[in-house]
Protein backbone atom coordinates (compact mmCIF):
# COMPACT_ATOMS: atom_id res chain seq x y z
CA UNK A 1 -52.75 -24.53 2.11
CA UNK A 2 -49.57 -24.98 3.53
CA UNK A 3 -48.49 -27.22 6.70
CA UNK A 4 -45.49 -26.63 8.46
CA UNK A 5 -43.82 -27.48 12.22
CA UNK A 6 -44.01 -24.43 14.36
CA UNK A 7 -41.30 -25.09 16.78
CA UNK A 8 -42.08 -21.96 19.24
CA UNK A 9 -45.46 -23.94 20.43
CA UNK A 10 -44.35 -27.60 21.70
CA UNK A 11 -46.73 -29.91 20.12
CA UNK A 12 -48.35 -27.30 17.55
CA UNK A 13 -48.60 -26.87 13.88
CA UNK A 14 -48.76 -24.00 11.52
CA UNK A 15 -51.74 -24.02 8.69
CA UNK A 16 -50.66 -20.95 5.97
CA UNK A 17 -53.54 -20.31 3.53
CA UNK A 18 -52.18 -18.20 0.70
CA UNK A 19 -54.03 -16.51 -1.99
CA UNK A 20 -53.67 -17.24 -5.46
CA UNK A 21 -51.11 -14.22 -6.74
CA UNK A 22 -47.62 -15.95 -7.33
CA UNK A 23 -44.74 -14.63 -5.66
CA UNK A 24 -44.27 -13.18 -1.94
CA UNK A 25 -47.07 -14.18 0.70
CA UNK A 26 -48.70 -10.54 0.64
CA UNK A 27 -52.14 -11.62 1.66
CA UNK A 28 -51.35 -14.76 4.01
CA UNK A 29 -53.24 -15.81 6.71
CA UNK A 30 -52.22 -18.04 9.61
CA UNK A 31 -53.53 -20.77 12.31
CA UNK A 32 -52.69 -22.87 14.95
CA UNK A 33 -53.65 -26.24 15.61
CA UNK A 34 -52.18 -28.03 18.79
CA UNK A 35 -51.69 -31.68 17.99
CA UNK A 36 -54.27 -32.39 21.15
CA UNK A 37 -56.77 -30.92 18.88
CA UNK A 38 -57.47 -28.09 21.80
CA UNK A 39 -59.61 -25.48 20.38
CA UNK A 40 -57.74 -23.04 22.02
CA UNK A 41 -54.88 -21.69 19.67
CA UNK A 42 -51.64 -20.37 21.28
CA UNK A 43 -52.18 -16.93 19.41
CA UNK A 44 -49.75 -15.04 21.55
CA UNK A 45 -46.54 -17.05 21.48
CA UNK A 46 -47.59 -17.44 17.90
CA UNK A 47 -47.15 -14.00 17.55
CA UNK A 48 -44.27 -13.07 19.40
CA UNK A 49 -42.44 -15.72 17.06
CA UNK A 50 -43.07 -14.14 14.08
CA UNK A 51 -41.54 -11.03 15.31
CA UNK A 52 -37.74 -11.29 16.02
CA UNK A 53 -36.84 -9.98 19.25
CA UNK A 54 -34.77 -7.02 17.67
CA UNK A 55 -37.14 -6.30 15.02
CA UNK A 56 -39.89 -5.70 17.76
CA UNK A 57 -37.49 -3.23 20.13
CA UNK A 58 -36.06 -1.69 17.21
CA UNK A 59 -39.41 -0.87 15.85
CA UNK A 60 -40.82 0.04 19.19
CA UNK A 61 -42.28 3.62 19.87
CA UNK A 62 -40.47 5.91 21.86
CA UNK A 63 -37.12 3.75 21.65
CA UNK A 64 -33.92 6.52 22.60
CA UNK A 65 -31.22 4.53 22.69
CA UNK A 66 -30.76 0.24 22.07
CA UNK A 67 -27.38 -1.67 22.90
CA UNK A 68 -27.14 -5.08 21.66
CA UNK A 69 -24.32 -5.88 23.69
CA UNK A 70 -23.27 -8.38 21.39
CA UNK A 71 -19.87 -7.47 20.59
CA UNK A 72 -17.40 -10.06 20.71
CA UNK A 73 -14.13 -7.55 20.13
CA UNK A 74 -12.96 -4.49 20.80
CA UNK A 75 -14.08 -1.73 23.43
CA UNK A 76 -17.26 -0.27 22.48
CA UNK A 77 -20.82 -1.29 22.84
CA UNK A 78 -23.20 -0.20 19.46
CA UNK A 79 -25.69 2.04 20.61
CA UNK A 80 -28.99 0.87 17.37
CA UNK A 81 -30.16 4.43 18.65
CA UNK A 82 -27.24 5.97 17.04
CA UNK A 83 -27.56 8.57 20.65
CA UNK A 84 -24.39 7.58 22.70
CA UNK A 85 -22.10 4.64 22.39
CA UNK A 86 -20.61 2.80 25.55
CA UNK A 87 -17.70 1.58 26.70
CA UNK A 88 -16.18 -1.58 27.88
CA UNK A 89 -13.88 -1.74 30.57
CA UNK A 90 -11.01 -4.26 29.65
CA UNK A 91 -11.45 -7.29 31.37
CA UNK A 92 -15.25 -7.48 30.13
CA UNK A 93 -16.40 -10.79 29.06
CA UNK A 94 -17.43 -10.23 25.56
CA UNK A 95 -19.58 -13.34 23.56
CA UNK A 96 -21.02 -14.39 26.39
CA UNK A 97 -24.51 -16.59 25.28
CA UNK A 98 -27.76 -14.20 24.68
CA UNK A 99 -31.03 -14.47 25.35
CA UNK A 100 -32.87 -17.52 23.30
CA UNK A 101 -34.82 -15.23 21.51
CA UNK A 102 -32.12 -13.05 20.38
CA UNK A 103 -31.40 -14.29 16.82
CA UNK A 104 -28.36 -15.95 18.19
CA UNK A 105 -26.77 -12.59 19.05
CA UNK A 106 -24.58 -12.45 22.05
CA UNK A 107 -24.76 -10.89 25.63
CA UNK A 108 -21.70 -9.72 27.45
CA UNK A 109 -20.87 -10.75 30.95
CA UNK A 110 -20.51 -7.64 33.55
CA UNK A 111 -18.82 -7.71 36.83
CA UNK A 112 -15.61 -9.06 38.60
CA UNK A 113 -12.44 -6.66 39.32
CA UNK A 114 -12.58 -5.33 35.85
CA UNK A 115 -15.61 -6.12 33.81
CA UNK A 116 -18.13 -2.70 33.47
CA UNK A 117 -19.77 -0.89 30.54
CA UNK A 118 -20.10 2.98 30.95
CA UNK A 119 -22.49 4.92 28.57
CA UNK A 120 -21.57 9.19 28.88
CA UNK A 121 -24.50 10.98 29.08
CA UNK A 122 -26.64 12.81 26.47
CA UNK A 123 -29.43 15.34 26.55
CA UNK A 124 -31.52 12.50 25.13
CA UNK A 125 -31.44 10.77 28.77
CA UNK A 126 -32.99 13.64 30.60
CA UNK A 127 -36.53 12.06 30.65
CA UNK A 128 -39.44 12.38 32.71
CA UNK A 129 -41.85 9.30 31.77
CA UNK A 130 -38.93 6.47 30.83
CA UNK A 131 -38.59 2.70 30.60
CA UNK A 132 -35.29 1.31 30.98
CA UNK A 133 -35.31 -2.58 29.82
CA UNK A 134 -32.48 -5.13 30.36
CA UNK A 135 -31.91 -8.85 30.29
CA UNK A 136 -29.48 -10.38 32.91
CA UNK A 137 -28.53 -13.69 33.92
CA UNK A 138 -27.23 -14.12 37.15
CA UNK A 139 -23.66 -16.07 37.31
CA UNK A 140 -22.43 -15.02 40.58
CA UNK A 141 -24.80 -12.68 42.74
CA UNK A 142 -21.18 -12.09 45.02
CA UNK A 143 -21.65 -10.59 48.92
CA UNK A 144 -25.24 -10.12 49.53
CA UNK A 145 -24.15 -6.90 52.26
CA UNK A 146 -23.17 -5.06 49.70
CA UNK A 147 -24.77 -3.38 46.45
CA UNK A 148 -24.20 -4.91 43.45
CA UNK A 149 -25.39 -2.46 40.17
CA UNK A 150 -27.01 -4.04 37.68
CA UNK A 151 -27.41 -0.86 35.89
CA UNK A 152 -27.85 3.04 36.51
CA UNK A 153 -27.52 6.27 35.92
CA UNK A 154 -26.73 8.74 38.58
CA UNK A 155 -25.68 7.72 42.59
CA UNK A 156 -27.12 10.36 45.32
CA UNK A 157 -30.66 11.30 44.70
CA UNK A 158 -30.08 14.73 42.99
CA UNK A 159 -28.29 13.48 40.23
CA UNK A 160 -30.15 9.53 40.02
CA UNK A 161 -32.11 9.35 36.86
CA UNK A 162 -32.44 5.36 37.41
CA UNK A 163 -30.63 2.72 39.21
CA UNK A 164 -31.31 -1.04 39.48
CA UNK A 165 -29.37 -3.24 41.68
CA UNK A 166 -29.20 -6.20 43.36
CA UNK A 167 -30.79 -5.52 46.90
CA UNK A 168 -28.37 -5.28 49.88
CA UNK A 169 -28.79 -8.42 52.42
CA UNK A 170 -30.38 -10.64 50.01
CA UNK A 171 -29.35 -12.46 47.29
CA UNK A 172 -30.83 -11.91 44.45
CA UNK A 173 -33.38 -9.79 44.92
CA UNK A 174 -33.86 -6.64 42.83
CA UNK A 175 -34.01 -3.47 44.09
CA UNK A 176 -35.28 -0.05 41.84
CA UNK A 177 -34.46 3.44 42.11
CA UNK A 178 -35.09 6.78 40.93
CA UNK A 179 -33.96 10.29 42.11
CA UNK A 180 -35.48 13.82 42.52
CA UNK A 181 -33.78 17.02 42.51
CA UNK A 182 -35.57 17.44 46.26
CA UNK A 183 -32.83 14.59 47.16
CA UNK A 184 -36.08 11.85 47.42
CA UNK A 185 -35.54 8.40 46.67
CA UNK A 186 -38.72 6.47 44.37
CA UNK A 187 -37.93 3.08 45.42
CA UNK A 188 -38.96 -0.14 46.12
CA UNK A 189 -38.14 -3.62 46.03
CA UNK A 190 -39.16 -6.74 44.23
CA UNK A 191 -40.85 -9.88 46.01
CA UNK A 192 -39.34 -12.57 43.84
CA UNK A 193 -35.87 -13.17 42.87
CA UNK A 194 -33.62 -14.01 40.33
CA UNK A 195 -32.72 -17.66 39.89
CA UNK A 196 -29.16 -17.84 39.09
CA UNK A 197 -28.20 -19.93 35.76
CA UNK A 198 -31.54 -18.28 34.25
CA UNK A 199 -32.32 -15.21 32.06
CA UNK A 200 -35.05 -12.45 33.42
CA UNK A 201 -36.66 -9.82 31.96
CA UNK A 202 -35.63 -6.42 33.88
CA UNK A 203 -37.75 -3.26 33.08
CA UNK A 204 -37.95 0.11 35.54
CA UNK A 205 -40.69 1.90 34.29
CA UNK A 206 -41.59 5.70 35.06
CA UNK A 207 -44.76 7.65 34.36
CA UNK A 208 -44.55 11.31 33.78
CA UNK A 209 -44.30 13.15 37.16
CA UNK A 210 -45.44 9.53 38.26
CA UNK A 211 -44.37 6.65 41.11
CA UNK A 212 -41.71 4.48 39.33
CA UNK A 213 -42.69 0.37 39.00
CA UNK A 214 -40.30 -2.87 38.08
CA UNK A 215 -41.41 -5.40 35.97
CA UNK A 216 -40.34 -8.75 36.20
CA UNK A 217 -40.72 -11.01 33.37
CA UNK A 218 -43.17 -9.25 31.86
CA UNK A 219 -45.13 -8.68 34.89
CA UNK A 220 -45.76 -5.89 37.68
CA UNK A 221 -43.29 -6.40 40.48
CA UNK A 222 -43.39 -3.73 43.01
CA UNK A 223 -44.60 0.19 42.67
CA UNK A 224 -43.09 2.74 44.70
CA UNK A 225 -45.29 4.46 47.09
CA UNK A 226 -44.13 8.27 46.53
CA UNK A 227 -44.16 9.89 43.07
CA UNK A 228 -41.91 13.02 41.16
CA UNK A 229 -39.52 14.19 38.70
CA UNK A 230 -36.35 12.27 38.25
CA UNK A 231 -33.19 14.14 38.34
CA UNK A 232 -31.63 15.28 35.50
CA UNK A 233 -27.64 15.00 35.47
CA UNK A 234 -24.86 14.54 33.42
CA UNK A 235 -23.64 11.12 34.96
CA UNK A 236 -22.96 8.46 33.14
CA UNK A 237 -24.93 4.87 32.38
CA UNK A 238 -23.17 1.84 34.19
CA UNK A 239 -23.60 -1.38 34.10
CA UNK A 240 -22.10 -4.14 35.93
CA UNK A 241 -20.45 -4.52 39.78
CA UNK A 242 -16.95 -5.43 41.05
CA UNK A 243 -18.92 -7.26 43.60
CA UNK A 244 -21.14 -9.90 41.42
CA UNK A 245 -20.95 -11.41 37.99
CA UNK A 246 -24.40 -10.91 35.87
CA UNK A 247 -24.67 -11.37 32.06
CA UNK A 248 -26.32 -8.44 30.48
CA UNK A 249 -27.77 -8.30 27.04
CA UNK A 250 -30.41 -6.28 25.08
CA UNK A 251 -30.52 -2.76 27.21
CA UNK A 252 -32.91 -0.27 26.22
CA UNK A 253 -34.22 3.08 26.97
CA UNK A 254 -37.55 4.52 25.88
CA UNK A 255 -39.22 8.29 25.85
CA UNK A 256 -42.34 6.65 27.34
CA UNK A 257 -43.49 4.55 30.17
CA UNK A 258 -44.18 1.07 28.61
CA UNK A 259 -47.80 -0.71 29.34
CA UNK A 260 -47.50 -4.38 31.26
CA UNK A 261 -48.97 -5.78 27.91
CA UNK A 262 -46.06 -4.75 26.06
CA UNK A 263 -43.76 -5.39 28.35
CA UNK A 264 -45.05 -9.20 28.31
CA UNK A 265 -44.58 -9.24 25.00
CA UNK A 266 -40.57 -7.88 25.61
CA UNK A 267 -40.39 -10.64 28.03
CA UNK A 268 -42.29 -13.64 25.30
CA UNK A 269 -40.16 -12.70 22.36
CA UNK A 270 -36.98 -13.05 24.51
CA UNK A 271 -37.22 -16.56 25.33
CA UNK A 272 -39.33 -18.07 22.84
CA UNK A 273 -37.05 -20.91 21.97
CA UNK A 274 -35.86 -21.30 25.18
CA UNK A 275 -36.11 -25.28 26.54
């Protein structure tokens, strides 16, 4: 038996019972002992620890397209997906801090005069059931009359896929979007908002021929009240608003409508780490 810190779990320590085979730990098992001796073992941020944060999206079901938006030169923004590549405006503030559970990968920081990513479109983005995922850390949430995009695809309602912004006349609350070929908005609005200074957990998630929902931090935010088809166009993906400053990191887009209990898990493997 082997005893070892666990620094993901304040106060906890890792027991690893091996079997007798030399070489790699094929047939380990694992427990958790908080140093309170509470019986009750901390089995899900246990988990989420030992799976990486890209390892776990990477690996994910349904995943289209993944950018790590942790470039710190040049113009374009890795798409893991291999799908369709995006590209940074100049100005962009590349090597900006990611998320604490990001392997120490960076985020990039969207917004200002110049500062935008655009992603052309592919065939892979026409999607009925979808999840679109993002991290973003709010620096400066700019003019609250105004829109400020945090990311979308698609402006008017015929030709919106998704859209997420900050919501016009507040702050920093977070408003979702998607579009039908009918010209129908499925919208809504979240009750909380984001605390500048600190990362959230952004997912818009769509159900086939379903109402659209945002999660925040791993948790069910708002639902919208109407359901349909998005719109299929060939816009572009943007990211990022002349009239606020937001770092972005970790945007994803999946085939399938994501569960909350996933999603939690998305949101746990992101900041484990984190103080």
């Amino acid at each position: 038996m082997i005893r070892s810190e666990f620094p993901f779990v304040t106060g906890a320590v890792v027991y690893e019972l091996r079997d007798s085979r030399e070489g790699d730990c094929s047939e380990c098992r694992f427990g958790l002992l908080r140093r309170d001796l509470s019986p009750k073992p901390a089995w899900s941020a246990f988990e989420t620890a030992l799976t990486p944060y890209f390892e776990r999206i990477s690996s994910a079901a349904g995943l289209v397209s993944y950018w790590r938006l942790g470039e710190k030169s040049g113009g374009t923004a890795r798409d893991e997906g291999e799908v369709s590549p995006g590209s940074y405006t100049t100005g962009t503030g590349l090597g900006a801090t990611g998320i604490p559970g990001g392997d120490g990968d960076p985020a990039v920081l969207l917004g200002g005069p110049a500062g935008r990513l655009t992603i052309p479109h592919a065939s892979a983005y026409e999607l009925d059931g979808f999840t679109v995922e993002a991290w973003v850390k709010v620096e400066d949430p700019g003019e609250s009359d105004q829109w400020r995009t945090i990311v979308k695809k698609g402006d008017t309602a015929p030709d919106r896929t998704f859209g997420l912004w900050l919501e016009r006349y507040s702050s920093t609350q977070v408003h979702f979007s998607v579009g039908t070929e009918e010209g129908i908005y499925l919208n809504g609005n979240s009750e909380r908002t984001l605390e500048p200074g600190r990362w959230h957990h952004l997912a818009l998630v769509h159900p086939e021929g379903g109402a659209p929902a945002l999660y925040l931090d791993g948790r069910l935010e708002a639902r919208s009240t109407h359901t349909g088809t998005p719109a299929s166009s060939a816009a572009p993906i943007q990211a990022g608003s002349a009239r606020s400053a937001i770092v972005t990191d970790e945007l994803a887009i999946y085939r399938r409508a994501l569960g909350e209990e996933e999603l939690t898990r998305h949101y746990r493997a992101g900041v484990a780490g984190a103080p």
